[in-house]
C-alpha atoms as a PDB file:
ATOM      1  CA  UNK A   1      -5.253  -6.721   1.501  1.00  0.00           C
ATOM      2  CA  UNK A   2      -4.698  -4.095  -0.996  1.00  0.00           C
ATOM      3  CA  UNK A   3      -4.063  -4.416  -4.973  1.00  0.00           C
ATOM      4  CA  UNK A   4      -2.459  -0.823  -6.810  1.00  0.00           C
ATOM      5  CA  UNK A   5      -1.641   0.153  -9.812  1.00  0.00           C
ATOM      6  CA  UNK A   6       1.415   2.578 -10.947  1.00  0.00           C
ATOM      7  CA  UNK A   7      -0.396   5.748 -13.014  1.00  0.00           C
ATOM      8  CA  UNK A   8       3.249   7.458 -13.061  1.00  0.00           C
ATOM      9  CA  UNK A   9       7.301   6.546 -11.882  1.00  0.00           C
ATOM     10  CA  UNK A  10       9.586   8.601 -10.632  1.00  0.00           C
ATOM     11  CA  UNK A  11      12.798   7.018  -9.062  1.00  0.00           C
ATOM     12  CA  UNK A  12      15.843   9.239  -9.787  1.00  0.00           C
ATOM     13  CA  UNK A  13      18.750  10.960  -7.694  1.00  0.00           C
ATOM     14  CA  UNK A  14      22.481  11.724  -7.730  1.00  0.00           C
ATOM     15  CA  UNK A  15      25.495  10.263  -6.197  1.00  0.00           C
ATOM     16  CA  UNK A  16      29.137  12.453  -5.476  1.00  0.00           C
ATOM     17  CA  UNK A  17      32.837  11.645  -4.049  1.00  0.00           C
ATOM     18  CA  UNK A  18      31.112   7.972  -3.525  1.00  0.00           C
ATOM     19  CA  UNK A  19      32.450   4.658  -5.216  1.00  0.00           C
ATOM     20  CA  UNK A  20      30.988   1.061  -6.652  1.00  0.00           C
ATOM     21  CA  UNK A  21      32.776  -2.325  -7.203  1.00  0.00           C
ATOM     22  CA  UNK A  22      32.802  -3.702 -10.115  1.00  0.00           C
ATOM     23  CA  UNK A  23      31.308  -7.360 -10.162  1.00  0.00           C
ATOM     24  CA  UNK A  24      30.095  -7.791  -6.248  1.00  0.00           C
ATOM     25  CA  UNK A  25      31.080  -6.665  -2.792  1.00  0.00           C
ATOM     26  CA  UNK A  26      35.085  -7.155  -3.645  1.00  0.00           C
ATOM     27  CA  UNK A  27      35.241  -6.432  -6.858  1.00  0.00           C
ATOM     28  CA  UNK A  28      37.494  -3.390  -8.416  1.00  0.00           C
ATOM     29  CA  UNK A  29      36.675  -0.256  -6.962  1.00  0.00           C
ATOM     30  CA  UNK A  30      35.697   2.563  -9.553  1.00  0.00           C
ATOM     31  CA  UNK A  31      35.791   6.169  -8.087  1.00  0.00           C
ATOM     32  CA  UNK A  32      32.420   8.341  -8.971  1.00  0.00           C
ATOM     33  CA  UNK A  33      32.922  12.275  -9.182  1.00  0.00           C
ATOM     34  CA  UNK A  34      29.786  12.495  -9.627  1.00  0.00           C
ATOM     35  CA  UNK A  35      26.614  10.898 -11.533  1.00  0.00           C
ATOM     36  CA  UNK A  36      22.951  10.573 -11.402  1.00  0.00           C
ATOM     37  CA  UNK A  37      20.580   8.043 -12.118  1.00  0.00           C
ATOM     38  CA  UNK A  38      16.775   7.628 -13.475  1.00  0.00           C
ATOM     39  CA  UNK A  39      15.085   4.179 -12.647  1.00  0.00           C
ATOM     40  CA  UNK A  40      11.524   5.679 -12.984  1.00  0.00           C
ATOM     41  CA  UNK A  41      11.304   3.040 -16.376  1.00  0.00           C
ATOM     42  CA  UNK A  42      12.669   0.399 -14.350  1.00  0.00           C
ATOM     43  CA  UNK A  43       9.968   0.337 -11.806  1.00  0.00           C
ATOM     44  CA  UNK A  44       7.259  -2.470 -11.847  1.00  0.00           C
ATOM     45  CA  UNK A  45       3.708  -1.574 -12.603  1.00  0.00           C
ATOM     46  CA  UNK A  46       1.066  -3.259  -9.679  1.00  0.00           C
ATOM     47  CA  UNK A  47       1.385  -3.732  -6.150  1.00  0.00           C
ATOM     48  CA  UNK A  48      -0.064  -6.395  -3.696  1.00  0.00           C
ATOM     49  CA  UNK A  49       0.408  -6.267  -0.127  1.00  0.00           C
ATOM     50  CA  UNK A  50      -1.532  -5.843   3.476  1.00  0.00           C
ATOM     51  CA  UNK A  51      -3.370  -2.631   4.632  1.00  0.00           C
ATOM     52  CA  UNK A  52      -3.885  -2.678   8.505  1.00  0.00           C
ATOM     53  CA  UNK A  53      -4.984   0.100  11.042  1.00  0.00           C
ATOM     54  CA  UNK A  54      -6.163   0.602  14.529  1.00  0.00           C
ATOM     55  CA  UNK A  55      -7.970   3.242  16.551  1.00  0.00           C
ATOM     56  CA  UNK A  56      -8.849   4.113  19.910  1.00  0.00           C
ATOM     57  CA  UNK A  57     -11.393   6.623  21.414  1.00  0.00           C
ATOM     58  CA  UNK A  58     -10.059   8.621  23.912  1.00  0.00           C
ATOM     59  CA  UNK A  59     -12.780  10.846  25.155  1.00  0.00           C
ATOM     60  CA  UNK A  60     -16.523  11.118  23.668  1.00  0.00           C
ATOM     61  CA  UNK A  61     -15.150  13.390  20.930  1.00  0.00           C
ATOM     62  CA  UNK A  62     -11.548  12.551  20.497  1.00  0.00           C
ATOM     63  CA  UNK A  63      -9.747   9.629  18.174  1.00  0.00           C
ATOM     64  CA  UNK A  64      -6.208   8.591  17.316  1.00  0.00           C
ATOM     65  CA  UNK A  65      -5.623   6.317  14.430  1.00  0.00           C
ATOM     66  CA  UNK A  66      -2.813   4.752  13.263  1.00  0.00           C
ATOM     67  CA  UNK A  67      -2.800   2.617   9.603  1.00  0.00           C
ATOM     68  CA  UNK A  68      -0.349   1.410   7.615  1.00  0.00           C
ATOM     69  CA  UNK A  69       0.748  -0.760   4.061  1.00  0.00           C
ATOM     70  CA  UNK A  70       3.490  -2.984   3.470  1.00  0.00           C
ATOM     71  CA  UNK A  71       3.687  -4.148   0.051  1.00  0.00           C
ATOM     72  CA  UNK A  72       4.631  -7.706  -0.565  1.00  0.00           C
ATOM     73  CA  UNK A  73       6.006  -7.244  -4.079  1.00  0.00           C
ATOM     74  CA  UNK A  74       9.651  -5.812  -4.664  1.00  0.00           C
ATOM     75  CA  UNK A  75       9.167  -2.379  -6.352  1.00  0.00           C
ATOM     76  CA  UNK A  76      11.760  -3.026  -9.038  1.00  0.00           C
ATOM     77  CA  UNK A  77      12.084  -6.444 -10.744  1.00  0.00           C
ATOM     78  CA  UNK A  78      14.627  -9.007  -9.943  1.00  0.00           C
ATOM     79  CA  UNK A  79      15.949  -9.272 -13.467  1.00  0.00           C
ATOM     80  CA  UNK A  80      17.084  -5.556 -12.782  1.00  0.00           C
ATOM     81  CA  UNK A  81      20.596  -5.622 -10.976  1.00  0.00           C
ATOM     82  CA  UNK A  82      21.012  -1.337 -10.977  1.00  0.00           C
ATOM     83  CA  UNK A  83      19.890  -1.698  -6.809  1.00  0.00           C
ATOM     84  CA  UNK A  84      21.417  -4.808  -5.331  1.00  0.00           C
ATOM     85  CA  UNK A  85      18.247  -5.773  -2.810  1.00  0.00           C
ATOM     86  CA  UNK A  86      14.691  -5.446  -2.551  1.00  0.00           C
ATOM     87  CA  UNK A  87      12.664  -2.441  -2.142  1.00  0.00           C
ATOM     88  CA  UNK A  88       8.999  -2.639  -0.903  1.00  0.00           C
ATOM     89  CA  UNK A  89       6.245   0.113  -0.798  1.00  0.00           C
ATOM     90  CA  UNK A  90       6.177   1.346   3.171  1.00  0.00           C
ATOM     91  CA  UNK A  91       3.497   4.132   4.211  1.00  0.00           C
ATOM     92  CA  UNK A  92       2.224   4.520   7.930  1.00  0.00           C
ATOM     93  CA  UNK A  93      -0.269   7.590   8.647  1.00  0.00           C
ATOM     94  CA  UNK A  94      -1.285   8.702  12.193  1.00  0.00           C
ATOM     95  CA  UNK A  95      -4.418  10.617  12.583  1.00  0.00           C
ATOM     96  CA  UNK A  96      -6.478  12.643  15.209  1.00  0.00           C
ATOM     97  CA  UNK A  97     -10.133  13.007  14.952  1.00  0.00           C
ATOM     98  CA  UNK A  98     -12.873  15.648  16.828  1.00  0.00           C
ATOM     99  CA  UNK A  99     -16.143  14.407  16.673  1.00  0.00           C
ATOM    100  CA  UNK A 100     -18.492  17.368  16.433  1.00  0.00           C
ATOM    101  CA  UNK A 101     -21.880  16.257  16.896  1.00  0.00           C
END
């Protein structure tokens, strides 16, 4: 298990020749030119979720690894309706390791 803690945000991008409905999947459709957006404010603050890796020896002096985190906790609040589903923290890291001595 793993508990973090947000030191800074940063959630922002653009969007061109795209659309949205208007009040769900068959609402009014509203043309976008072009616009861009900044959640960074929106995001939520702590983290909770599972930390898991293996490794395996493959000679007396060489290692693969593999780890990874899945966060349980939606990165951006229900009560927020800007993003329409659930967005969880994802990292995997794969590693190779010479032993010296």
């Amino acid at each position: 298990m793993y508990f973090a803690v947000l030191l800074s945000s940063k959630f922002e991008g653009n969007v061109s020749d795209g659309y949205i409905r208007k009040g769900g999947s068959l609402g009014e459709k509203v043309l976008i030119d072009h616009a861009t957006f900044d959640f960074g404010d929106k995001m939520r603050s702590y983290d909770i979720g599972l930390h898991a890796g293996v490794e395996r020896e493959l000679t007396e002096r060489w290692q693969v690894n593999l780890t990874g985190q899945m966060g349980f906790v939606p990165i951006i609040p229900s009560s927020f309706k800007g993003v329409g589903y659930d967005l969880h923290n994802m990292f995997v890291t794969a590693g190779v390791s010479y032993r010296i001595w």
